[in-house]
PDB file of N, CA and C in Angstrom:
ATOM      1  N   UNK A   1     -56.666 -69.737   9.641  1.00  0.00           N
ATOM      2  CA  UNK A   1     -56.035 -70.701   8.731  1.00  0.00           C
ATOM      3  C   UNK A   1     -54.648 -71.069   9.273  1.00  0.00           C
ATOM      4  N   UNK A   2     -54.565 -72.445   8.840  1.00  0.00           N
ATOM      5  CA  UNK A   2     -52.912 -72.475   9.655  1.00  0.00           C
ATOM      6  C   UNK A   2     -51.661 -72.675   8.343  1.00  0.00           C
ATOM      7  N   UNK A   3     -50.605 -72.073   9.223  1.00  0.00           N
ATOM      8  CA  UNK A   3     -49.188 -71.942   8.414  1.00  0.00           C
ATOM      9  C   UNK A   3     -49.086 -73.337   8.133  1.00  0.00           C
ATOM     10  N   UNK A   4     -49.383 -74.315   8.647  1.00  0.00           N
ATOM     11  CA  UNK A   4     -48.167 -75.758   8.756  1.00  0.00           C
ATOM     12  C   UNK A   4     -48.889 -76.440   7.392  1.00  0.00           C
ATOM     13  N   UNK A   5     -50.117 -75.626   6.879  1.00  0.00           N
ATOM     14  CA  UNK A   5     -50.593 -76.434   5.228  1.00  0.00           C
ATOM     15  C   UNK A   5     -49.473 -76.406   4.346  1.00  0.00           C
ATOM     16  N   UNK A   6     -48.755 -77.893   4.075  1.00  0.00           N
ATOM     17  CA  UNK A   6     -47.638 -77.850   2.663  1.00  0.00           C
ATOM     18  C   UNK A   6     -46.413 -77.572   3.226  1.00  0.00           C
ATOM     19  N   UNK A   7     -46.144 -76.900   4.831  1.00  0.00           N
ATOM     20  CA  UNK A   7     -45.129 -76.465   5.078  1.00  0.00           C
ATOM     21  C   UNK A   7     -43.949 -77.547   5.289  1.00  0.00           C
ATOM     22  N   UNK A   8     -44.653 -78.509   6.021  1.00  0.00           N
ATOM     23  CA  UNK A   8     -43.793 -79.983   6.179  1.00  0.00           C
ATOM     24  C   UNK A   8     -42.959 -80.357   4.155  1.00  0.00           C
ATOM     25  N   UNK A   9     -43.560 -80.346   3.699  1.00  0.00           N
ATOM     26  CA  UNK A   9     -43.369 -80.518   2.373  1.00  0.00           C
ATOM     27  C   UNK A   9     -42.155 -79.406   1.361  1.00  0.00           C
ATOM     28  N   UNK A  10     -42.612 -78.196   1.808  1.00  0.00           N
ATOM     29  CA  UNK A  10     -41.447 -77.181   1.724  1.00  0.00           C
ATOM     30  C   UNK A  10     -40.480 -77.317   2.567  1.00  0.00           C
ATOM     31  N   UNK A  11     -40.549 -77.479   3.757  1.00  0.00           N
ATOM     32  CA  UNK A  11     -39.005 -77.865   4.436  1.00  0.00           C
ATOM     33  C   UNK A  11     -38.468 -79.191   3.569  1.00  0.00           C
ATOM     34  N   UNK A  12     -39.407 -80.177   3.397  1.00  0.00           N
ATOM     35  CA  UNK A  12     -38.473 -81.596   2.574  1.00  0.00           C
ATOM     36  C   UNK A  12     -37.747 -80.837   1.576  1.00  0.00           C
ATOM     37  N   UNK A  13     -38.594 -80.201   0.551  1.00  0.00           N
ATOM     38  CA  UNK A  13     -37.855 -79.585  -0.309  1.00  0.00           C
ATOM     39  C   UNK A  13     -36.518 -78.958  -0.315  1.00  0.00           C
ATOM     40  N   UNK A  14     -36.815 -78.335   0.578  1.00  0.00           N
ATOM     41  CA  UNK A  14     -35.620 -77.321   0.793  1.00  0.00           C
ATOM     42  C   UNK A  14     -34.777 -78.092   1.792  1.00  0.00           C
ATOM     43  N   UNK A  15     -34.840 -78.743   2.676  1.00  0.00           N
ATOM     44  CA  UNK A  15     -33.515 -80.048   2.943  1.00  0.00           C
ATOM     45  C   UNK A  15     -33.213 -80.481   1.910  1.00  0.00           C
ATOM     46  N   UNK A  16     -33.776 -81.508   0.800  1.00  0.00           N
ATOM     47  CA  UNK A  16     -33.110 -82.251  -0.121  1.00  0.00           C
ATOM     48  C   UNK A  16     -32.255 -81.161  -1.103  1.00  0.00           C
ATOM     49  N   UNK A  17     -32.755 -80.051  -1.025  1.00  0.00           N
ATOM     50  CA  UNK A  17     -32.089 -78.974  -2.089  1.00  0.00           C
ATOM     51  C   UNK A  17     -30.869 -78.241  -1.663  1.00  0.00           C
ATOM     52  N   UNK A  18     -31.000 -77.818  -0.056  1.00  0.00           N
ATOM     53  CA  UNK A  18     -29.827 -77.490   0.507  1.00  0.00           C
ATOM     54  C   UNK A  18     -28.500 -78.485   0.966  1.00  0.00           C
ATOM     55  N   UNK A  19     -29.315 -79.481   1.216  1.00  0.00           N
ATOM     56  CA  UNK A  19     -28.106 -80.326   1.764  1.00  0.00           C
ATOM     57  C   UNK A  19     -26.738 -80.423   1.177  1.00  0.00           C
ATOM     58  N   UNK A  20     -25.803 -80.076   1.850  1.00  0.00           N
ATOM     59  CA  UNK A  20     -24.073 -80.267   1.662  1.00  0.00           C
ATOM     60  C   UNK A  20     -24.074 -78.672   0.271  1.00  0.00           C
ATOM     61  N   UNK A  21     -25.283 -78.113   0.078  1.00  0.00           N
ATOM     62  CA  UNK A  21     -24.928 -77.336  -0.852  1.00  0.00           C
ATOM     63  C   UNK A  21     -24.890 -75.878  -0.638  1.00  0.00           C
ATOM     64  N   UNK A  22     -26.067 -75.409   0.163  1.00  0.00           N
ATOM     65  CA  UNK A  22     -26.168 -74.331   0.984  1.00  0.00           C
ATOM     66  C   UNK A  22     -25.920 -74.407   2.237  1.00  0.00           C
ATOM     67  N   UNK A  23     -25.262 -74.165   3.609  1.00  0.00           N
ATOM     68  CA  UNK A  23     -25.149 -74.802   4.515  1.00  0.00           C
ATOM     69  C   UNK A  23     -26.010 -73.351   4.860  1.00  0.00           C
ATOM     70  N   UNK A  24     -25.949 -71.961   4.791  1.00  0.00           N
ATOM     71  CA  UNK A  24     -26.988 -71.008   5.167  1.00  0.00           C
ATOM     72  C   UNK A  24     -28.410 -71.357   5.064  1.00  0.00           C
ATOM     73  N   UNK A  25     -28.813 -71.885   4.135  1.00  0.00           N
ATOM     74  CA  UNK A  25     -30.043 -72.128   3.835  1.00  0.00           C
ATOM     75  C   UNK A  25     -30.525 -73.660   4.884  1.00  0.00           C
ATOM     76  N   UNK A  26     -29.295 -74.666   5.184  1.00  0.00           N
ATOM     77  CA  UNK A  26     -29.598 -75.552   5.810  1.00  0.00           C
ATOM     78  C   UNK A  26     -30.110 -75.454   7.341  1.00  0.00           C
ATOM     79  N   UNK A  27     -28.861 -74.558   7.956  1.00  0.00           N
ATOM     80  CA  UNK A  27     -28.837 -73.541   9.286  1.00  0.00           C
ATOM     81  C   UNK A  27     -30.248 -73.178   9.411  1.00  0.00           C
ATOM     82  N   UNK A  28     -30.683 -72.199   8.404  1.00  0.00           N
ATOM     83  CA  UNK A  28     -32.013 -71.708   9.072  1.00  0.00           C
ATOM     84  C   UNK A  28     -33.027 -72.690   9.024  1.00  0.00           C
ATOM     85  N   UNK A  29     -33.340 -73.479   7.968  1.00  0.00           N
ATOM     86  CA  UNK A  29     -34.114 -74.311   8.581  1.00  0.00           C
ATOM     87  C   UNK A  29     -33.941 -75.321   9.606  1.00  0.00           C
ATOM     88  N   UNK A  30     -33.267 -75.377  10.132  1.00  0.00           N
ATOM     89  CA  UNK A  30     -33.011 -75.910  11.646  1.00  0.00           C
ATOM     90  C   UNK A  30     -33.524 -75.145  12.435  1.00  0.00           C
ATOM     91  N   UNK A  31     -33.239 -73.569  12.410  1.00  0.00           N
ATOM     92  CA  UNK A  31     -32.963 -73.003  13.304  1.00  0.00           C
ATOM     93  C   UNK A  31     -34.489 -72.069  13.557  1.00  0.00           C
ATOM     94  N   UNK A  32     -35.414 -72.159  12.524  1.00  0.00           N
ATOM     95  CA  UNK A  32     -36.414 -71.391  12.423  1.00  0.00           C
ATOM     96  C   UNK A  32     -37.816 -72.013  13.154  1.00  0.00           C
ATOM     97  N   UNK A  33     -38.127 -71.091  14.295  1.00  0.00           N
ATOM     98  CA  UNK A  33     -39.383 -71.486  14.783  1.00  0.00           C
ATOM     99  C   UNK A  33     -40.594 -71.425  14.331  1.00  0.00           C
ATOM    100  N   UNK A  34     -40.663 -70.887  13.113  1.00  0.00           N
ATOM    101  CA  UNK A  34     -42.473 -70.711  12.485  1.00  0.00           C
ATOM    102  C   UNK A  34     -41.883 -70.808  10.655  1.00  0.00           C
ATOM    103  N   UNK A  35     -42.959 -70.081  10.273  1.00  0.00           N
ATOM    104  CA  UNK A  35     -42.875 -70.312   8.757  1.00  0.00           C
ATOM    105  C   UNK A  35     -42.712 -69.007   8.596  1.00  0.00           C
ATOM    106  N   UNK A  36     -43.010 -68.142   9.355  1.00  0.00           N
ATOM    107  CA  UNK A  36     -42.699 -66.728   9.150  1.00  0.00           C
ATOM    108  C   UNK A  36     -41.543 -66.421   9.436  1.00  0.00           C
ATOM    109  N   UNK A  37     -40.766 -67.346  10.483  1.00  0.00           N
ATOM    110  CA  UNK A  37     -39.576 -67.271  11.102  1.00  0.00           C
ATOM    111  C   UNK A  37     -38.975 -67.121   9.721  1.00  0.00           C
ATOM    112  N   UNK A  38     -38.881 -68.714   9.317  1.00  0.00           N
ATOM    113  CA  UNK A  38     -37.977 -69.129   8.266  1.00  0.00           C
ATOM    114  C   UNK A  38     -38.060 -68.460   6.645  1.00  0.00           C
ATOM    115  N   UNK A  39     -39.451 -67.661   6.625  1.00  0.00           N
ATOM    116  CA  UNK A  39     -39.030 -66.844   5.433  1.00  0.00           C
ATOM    117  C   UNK A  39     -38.459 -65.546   5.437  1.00  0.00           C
ATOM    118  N   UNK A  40     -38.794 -65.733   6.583  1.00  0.00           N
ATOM    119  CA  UNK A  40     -37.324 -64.096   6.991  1.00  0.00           C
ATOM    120  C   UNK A  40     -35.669 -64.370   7.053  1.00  0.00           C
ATOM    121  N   UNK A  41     -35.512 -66.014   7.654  1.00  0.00           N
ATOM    122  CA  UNK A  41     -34.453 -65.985   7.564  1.00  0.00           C
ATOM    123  C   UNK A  41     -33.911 -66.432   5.674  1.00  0.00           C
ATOM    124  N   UNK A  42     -34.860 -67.084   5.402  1.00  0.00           N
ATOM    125  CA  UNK A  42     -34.670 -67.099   3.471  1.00  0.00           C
ATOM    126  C   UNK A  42     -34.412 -65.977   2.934  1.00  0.00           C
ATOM    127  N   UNK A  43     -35.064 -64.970   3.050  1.00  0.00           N
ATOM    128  CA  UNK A  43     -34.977 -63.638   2.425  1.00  0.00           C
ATOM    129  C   UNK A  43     -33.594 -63.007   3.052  1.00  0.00           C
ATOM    130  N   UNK A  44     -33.549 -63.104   3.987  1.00  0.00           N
ATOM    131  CA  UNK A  44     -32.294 -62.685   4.606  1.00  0.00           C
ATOM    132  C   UNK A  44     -31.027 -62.653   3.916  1.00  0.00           C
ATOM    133  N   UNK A  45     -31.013 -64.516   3.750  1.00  0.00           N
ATOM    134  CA  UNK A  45     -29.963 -65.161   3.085  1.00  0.00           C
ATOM    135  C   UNK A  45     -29.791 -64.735   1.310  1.00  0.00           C
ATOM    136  N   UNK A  46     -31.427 -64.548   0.689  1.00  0.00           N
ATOM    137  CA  UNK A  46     -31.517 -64.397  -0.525  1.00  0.00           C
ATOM    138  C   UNK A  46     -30.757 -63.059  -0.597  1.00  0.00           C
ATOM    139  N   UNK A  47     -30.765 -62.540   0.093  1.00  0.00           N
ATOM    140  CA  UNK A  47     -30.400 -60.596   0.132  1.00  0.00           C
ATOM    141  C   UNK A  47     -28.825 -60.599   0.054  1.00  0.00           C
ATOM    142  N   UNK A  48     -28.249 -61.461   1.247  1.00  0.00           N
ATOM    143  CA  UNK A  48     -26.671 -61.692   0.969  1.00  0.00           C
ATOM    144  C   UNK A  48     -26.317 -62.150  -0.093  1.00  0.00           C
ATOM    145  N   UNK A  49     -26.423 -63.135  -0.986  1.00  0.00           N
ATOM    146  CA  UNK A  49     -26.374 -63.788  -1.991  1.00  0.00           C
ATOM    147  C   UNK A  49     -25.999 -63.026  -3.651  1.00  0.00           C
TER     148      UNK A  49
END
């Protein structure tokens, strides 16, 4: 089965939600190579928070 089902759609989300507001949350999704990448770096961020 592949990761990228809905995933395009959760990154929109989470751009329009982070933008100018989280700049951590913006960072990793730039910066994240998979979907596994980027929920590690979410949780990451959720943990500092």
């Amino acid at each position: 089965m592949s990761d990228s089902t809905g995933i395009s759609d959760v990154i929109s989300w989470l751009e329009t939600t982070a933008e100018g507001a989280n700049k951590p949350v913006e960072q990793a999704i730039h910066e994240a190579q998979s979907a596994e990448d980027l929920a590690f770096r979410l949780e990451k961020i959720a943990g500092e928070a």
